[in-house]
N, C-alpha and C. Protein backbone atom coordinates (compact mmCIF):
# COMPACT_ATOMS: atom_id res chain seq x y z
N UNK A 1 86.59 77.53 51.80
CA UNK A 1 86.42 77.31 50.39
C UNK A 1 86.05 75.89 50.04
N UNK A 2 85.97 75.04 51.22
CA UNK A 2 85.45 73.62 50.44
C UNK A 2 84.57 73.25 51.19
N UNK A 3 84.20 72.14 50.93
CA UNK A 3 83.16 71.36 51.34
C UNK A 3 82.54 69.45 51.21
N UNK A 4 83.47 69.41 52.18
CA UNK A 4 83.11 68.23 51.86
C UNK A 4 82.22 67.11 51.58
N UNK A 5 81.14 67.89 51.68
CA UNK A 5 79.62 66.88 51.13
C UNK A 5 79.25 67.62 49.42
N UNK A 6 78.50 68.15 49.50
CA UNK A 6 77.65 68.86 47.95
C UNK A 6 76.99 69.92 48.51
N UNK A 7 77.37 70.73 47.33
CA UNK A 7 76.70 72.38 47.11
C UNK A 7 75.18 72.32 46.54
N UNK A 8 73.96 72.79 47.27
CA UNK A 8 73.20 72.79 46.98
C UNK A 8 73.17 73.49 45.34
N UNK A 9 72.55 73.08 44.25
CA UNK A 9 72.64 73.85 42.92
C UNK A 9 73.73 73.73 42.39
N UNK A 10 74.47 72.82 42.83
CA UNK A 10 76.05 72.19 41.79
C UNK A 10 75.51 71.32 40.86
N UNK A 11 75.98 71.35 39.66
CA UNK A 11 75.14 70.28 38.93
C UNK A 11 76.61 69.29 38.91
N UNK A 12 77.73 69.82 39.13
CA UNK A 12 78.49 68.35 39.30
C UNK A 12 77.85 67.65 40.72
N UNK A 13 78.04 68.05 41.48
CA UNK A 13 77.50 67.60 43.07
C UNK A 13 76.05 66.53 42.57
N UNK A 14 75.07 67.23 41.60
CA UNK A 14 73.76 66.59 41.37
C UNK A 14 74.05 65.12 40.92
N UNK A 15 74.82 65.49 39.72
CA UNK A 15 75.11 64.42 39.09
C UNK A 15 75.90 63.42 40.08
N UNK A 16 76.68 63.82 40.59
CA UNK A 16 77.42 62.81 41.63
C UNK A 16 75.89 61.48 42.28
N UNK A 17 75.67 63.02 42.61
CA UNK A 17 74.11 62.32 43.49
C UNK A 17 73.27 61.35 42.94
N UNK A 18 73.46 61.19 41.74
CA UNK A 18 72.47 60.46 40.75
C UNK A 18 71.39 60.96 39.99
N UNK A 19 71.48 62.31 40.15
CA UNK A 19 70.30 62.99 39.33
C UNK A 19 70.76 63.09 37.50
N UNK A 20 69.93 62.80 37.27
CA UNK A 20 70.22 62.50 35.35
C UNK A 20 70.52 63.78 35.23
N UNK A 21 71.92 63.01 34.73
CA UNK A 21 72.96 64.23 33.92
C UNK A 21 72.90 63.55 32.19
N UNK A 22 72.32 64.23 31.37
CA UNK A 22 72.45 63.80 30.01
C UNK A 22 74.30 64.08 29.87
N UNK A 23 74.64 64.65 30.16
CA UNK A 23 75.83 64.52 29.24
C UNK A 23 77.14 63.99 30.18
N UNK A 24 77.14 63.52 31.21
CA UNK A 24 77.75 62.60 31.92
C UNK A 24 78.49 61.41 31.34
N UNK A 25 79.63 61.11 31.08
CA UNK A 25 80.43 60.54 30.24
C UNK A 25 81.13 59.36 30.83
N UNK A 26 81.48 59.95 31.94
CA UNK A 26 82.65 58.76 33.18
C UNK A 26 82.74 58.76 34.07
N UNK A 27 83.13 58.09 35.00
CA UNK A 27 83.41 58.25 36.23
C UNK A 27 84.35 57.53 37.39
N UNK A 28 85.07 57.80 37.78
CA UNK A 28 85.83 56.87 38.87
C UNK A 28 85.60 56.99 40.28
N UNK A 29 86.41 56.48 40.94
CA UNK A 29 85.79 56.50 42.74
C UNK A 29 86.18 57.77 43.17
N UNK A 30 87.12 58.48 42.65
CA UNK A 30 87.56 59.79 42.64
C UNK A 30 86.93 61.04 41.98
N UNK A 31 86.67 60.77 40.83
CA UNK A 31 85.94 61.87 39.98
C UNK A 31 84.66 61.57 38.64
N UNK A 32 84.39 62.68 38.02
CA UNK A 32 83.27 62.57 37.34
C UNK A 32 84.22 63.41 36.48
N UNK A 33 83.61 62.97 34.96
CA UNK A 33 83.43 63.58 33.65
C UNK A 33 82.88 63.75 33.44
N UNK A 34 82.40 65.28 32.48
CA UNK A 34 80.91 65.33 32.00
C UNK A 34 81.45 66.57 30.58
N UNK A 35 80.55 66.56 30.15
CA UNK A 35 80.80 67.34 28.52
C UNK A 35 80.25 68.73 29.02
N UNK A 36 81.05 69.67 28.10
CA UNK A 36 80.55 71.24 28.83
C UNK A 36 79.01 71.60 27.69
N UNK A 37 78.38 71.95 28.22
CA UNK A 37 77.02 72.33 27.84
C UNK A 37 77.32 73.51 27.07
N UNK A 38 78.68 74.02 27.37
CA UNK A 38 79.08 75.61 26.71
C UNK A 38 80.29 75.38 25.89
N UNK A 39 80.77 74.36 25.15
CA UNK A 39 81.76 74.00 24.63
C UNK A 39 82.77 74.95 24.13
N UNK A 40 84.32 75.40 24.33
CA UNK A 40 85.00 75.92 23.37
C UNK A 40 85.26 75.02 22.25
N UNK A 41 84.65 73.69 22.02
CA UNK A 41 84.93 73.21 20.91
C UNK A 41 84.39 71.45 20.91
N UNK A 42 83.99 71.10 20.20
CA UNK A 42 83.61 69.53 19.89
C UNK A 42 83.77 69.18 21.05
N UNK A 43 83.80 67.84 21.75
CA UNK A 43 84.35 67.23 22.78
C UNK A 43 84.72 67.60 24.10
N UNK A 44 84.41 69.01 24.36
CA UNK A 44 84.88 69.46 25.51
C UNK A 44 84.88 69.09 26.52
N UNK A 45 85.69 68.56 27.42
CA UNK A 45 84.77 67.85 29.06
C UNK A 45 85.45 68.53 29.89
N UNK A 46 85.07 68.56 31.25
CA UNK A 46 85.20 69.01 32.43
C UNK A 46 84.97 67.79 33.72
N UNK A 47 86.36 67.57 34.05
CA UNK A 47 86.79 66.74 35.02
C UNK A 47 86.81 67.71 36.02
N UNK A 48 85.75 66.70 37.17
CA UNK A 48 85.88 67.47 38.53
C UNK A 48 86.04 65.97 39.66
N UNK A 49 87.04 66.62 40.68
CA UNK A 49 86.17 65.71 41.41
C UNK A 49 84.63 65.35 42.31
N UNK A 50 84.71 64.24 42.73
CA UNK A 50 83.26 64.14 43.50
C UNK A 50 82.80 64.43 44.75
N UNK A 51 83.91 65.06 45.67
CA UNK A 51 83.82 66.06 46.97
C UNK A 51 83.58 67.34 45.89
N UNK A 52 82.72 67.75 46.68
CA UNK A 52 82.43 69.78 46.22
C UNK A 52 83.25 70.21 47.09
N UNK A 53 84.36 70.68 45.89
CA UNK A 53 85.85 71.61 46.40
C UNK A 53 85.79 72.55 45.57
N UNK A 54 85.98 73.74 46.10
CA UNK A 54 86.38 75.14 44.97
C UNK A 54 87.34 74.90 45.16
N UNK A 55 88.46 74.48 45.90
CA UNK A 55 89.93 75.01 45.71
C UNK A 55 91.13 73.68 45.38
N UNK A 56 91.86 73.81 44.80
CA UNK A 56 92.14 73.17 44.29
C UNK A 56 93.22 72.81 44.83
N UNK A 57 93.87 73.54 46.25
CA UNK A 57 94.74 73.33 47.02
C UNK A 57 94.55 72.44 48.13
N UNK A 58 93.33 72.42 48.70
CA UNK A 58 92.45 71.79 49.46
C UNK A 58 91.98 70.84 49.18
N UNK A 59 92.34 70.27 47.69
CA UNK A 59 91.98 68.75 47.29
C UNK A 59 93.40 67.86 47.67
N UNK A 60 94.27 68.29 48.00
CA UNK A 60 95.76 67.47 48.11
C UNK A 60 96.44 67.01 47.01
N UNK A 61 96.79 66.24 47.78
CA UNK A 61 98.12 65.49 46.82
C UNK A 61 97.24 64.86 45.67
N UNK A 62 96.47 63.67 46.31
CA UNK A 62 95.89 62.69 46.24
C UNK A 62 94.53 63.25 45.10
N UNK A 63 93.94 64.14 45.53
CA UNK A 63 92.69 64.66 44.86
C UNK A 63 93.30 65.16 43.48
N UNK A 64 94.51 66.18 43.60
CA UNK A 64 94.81 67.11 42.67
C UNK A 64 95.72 65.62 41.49
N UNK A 65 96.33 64.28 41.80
CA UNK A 65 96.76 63.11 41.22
C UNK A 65 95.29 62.75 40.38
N UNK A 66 94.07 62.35 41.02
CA UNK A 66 92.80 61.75 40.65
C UNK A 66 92.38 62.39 39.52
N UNK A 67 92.73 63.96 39.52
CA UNK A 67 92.15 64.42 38.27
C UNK A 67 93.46 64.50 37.11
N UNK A 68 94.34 64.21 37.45
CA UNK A 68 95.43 64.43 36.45
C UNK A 68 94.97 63.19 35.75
N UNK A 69 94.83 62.14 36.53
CA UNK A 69 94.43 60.55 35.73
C UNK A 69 93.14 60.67 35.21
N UNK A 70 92.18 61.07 35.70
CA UNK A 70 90.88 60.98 35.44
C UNK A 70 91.10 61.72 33.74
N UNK A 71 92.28 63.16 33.70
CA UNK A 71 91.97 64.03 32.71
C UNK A 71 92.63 63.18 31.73
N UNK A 72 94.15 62.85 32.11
CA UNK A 72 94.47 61.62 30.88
C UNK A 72 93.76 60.70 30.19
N UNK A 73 93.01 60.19 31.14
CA UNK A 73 91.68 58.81 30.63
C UNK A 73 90.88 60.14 29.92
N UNK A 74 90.35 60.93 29.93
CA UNK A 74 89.61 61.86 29.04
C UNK A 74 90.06 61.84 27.59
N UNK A 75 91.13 62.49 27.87
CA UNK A 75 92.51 62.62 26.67
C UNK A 75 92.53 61.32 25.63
N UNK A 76 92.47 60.51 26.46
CA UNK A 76 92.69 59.07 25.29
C UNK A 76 91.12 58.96 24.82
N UNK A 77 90.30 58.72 25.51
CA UNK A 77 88.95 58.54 24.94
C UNK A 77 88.52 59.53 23.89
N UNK A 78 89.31 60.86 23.85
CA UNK A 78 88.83 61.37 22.94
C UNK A 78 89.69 61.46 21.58
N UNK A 79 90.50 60.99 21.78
CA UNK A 79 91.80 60.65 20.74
C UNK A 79 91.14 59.33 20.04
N UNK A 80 90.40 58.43 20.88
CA UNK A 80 89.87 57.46 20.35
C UNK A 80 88.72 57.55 19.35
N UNK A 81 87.92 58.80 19.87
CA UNK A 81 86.36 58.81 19.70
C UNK A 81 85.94 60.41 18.07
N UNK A 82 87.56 61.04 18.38
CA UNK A 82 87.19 62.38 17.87
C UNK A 82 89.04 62.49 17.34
N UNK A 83 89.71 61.85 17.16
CA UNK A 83 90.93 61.99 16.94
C UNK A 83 91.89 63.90 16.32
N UNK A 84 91.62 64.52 17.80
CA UNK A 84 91.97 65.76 17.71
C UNK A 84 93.67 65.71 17.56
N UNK A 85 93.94 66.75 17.15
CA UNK A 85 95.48 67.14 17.05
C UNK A 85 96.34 67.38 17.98
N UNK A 86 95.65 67.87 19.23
CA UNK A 86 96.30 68.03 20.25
C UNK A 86 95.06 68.79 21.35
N UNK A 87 95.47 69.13 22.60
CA UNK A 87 94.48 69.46 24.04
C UNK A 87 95.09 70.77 24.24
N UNK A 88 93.79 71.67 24.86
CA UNK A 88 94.32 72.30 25.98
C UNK A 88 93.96 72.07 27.18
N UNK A 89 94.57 71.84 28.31
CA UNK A 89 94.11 71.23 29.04
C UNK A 89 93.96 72.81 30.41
N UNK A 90 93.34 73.02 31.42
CA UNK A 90 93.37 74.27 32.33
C UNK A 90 92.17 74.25 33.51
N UNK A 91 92.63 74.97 34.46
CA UNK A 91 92.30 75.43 35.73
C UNK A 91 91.54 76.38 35.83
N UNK A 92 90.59 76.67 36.01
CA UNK A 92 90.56 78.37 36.22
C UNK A 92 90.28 78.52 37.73
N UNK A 93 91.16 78.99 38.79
CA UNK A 93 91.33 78.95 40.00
C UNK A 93 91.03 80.37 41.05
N UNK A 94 89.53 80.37 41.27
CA UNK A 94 89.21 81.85 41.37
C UNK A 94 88.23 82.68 40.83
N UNK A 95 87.74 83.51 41.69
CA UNK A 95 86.53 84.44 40.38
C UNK A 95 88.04 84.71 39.57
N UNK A 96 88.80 85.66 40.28
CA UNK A 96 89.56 86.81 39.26
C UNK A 96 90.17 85.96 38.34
N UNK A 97 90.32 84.47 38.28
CA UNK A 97 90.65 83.70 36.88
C UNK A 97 90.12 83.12 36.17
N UNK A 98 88.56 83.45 36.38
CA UNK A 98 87.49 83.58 35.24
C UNK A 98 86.91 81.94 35.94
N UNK A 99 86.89 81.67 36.93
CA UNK A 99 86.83 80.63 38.18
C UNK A 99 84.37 80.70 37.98
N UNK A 100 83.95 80.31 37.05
CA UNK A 100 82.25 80.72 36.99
C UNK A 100 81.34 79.68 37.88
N UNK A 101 82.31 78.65 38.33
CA UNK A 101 81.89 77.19 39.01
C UNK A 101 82.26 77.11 39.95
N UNK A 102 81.62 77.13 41.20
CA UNK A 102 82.28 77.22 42.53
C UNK A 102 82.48 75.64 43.02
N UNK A 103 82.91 74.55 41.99
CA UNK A 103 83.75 73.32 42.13
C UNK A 103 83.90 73.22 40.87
N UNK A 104 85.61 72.32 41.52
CA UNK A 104 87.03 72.62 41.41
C UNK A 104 86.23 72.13 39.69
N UNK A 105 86.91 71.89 38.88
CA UNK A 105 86.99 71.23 37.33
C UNK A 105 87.84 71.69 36.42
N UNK A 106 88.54 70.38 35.89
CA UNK A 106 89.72 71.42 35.00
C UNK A 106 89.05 70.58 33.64
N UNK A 107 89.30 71.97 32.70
CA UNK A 107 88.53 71.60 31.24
C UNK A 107 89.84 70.53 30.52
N UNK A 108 89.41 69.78 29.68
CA UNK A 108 90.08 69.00 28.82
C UNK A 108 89.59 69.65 27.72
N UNK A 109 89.90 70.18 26.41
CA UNK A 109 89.75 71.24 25.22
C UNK A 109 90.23 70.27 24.07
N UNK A 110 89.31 69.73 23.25
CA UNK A 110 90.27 68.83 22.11
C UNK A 110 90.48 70.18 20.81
N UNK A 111 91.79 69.94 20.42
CA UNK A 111 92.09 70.86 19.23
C UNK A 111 92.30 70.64 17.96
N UNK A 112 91.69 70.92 17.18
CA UNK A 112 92.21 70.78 15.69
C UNK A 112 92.97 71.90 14.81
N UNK A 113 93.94 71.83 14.22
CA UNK A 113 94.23 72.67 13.38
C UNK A 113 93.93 73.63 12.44
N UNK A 114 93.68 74.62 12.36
CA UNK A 114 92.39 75.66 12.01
C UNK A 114 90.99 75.46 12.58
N UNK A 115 90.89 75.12 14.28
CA UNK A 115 89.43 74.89 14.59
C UNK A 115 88.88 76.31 15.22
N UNK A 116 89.76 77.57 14.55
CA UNK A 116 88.93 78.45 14.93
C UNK A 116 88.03 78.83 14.54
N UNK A 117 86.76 79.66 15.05
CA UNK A 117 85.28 79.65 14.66
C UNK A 117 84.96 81.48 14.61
N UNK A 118 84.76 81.54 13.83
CA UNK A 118 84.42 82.73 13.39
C UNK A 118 82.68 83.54 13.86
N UNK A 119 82.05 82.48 14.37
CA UNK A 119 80.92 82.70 14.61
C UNK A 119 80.54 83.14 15.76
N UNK A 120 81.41 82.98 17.14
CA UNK A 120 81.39 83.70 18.14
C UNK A 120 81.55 85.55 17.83
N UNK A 121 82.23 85.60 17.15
CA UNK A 121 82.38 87.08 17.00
C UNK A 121 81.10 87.78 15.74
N UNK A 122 80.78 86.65 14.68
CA UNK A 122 79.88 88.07 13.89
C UNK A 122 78.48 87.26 14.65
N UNK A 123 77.77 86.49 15.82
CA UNK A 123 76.51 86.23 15.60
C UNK A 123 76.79 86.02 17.23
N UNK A 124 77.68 86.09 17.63
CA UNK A 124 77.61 85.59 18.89
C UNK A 124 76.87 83.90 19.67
N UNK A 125 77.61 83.34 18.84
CA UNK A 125 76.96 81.88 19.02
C UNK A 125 78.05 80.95 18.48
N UNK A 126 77.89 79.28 18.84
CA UNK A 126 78.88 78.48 18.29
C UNK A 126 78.30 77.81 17.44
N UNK A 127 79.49 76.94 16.33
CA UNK A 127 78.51 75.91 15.55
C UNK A 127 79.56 74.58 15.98
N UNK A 128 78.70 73.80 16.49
CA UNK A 128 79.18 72.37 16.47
C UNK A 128 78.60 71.20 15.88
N UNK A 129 79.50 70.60 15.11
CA UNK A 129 79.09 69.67 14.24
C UNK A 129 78.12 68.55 14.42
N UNK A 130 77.99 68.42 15.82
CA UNK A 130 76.40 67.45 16.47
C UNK A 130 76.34 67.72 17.94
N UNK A 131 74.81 67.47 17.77
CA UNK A 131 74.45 67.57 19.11
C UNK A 131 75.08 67.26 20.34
N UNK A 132 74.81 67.73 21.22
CA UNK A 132 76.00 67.56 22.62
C UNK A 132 75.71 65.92 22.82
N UNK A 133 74.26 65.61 22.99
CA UNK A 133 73.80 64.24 23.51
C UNK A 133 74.59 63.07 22.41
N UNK A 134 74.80 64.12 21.63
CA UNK A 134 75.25 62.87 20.34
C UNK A 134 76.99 62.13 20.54
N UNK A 135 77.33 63.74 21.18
CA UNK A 135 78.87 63.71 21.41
C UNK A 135 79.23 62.56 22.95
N UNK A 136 77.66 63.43 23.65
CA UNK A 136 77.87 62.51 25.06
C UNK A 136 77.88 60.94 24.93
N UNK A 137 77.43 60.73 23.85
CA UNK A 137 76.77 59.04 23.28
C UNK A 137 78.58 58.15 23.03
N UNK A 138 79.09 59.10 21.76
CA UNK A 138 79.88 58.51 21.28
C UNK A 138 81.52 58.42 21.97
N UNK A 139 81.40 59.84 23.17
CA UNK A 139 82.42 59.57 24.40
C UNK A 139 82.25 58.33 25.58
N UNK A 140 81.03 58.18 25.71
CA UNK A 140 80.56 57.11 26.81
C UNK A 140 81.12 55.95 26.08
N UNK A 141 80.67 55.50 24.79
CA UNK A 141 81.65 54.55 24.52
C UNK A 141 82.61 54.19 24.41
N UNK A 142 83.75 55.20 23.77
CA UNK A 142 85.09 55.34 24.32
C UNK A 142 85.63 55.14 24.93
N UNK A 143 84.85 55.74 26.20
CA UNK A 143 85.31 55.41 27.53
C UNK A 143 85.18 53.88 28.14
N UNK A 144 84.21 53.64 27.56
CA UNK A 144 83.95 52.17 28.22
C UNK A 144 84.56 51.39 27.15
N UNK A 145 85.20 51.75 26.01
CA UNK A 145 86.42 50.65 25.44
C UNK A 145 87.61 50.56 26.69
N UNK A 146 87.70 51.77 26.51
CA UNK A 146 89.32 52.20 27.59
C UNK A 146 89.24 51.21 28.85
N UNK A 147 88.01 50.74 29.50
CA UNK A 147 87.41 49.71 30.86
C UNK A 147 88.50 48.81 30.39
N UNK A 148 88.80 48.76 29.22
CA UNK A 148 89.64 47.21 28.99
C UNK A 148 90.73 47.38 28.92
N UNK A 149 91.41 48.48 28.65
CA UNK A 149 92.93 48.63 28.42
C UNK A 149 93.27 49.19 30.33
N UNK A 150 94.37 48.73 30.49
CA UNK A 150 94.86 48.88 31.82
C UNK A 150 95.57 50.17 31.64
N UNK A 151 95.65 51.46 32.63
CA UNK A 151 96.55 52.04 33.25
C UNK A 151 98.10 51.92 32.61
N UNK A 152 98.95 52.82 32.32
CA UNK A 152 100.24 52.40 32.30
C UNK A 152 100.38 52.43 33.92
N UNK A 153 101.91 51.37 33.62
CA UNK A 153 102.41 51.31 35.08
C UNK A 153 103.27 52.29 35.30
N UNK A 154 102.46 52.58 37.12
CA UNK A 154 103.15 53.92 37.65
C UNK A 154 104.44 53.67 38.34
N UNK A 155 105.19 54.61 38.05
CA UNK A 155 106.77 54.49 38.46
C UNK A 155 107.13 54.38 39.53
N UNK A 156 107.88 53.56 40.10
CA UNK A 156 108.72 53.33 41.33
C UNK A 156 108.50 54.77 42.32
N UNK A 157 108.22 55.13 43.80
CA UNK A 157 108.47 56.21 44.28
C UNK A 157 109.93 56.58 43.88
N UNK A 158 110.75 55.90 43.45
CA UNK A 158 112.44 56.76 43.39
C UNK A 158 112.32 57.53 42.36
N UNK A 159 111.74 56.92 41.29
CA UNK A 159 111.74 57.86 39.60
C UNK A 159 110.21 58.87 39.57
N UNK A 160 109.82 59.03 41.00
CA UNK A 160 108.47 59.98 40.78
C UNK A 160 109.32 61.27 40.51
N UNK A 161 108.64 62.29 40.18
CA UNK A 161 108.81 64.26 40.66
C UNK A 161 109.03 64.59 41.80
């Protein structure tokens, strides 16, 4: 189930590679952000890492840590950029768990309070308030405020989980 170089026709893998990803947002030595082209809502991103892994067990300790941070740094940039009410944050691990990306990515979902959309069901389509490139514009900056604020400090191994 993994692979440690890139999946031919991954467009995370591409983008890793350097092929222009318009909506490419962030990135660390560990992982990539990028905005979903299929949004459940404003801001959507999808943190993967930058080995092509389907499985998410097979990324370790270490891999499965990179995206918890990578998804937090998401979380704030968009609290910064789009000040939502709250996240859903998820896995989908598998075809049978609706798994459509054969690498790993867990969605970051920003939520607002009544942001349900009525338009998936009578037209079959979404409406979002601007263009994706527009959204990709105003997260990239975000993100590159956040370049300046440090990390909280991580806890002693005694007070870890």
């Amino acid at each position: 189930m993994t692979d440690a170089g890139s999946a031919s026709g991954c467009f995370f893998c591409a983008a890793v590679a350097g092929a222009d990803e318009p909506l490419l947002v962030a990135g660390d030595p560990a992982t990539i952000t990028v905005l979903n082209r299929f949004p459940y809502n404003s801001g959507h991103l999808m943190v993967a890492p930058r080995a092509h892994l389907s499985d998410l067990l097979a990324a370790g300790d270490d891999g499965a840590a990179a995206l918890m941070v990578a998804a937090r740094r998401a979380m704030r940039a968009l609290e910064s950029a789009m000040h939502p009410a709250g996240f859903n944050l998820g896995v989908n691990h598998g075809d049978a768990a609706g798994a459509s990306i054969d690498h790993l990515h867990l969605h970051v979902v920003p939520r607002w309070g009544g942001d349900t959309n009525f338009m998936p069901v009578l037209g079959a389509t979404k409406v979002l308030p601007e263009l994706l490139e527009e959204t990709a514009a105003r997260l990239r900056h975000a993100f590159a405020e956040l370049a300046d604020v440090p990390e909280p400090a991580e806890l002693p191994p005694a007070q870890r989980l």
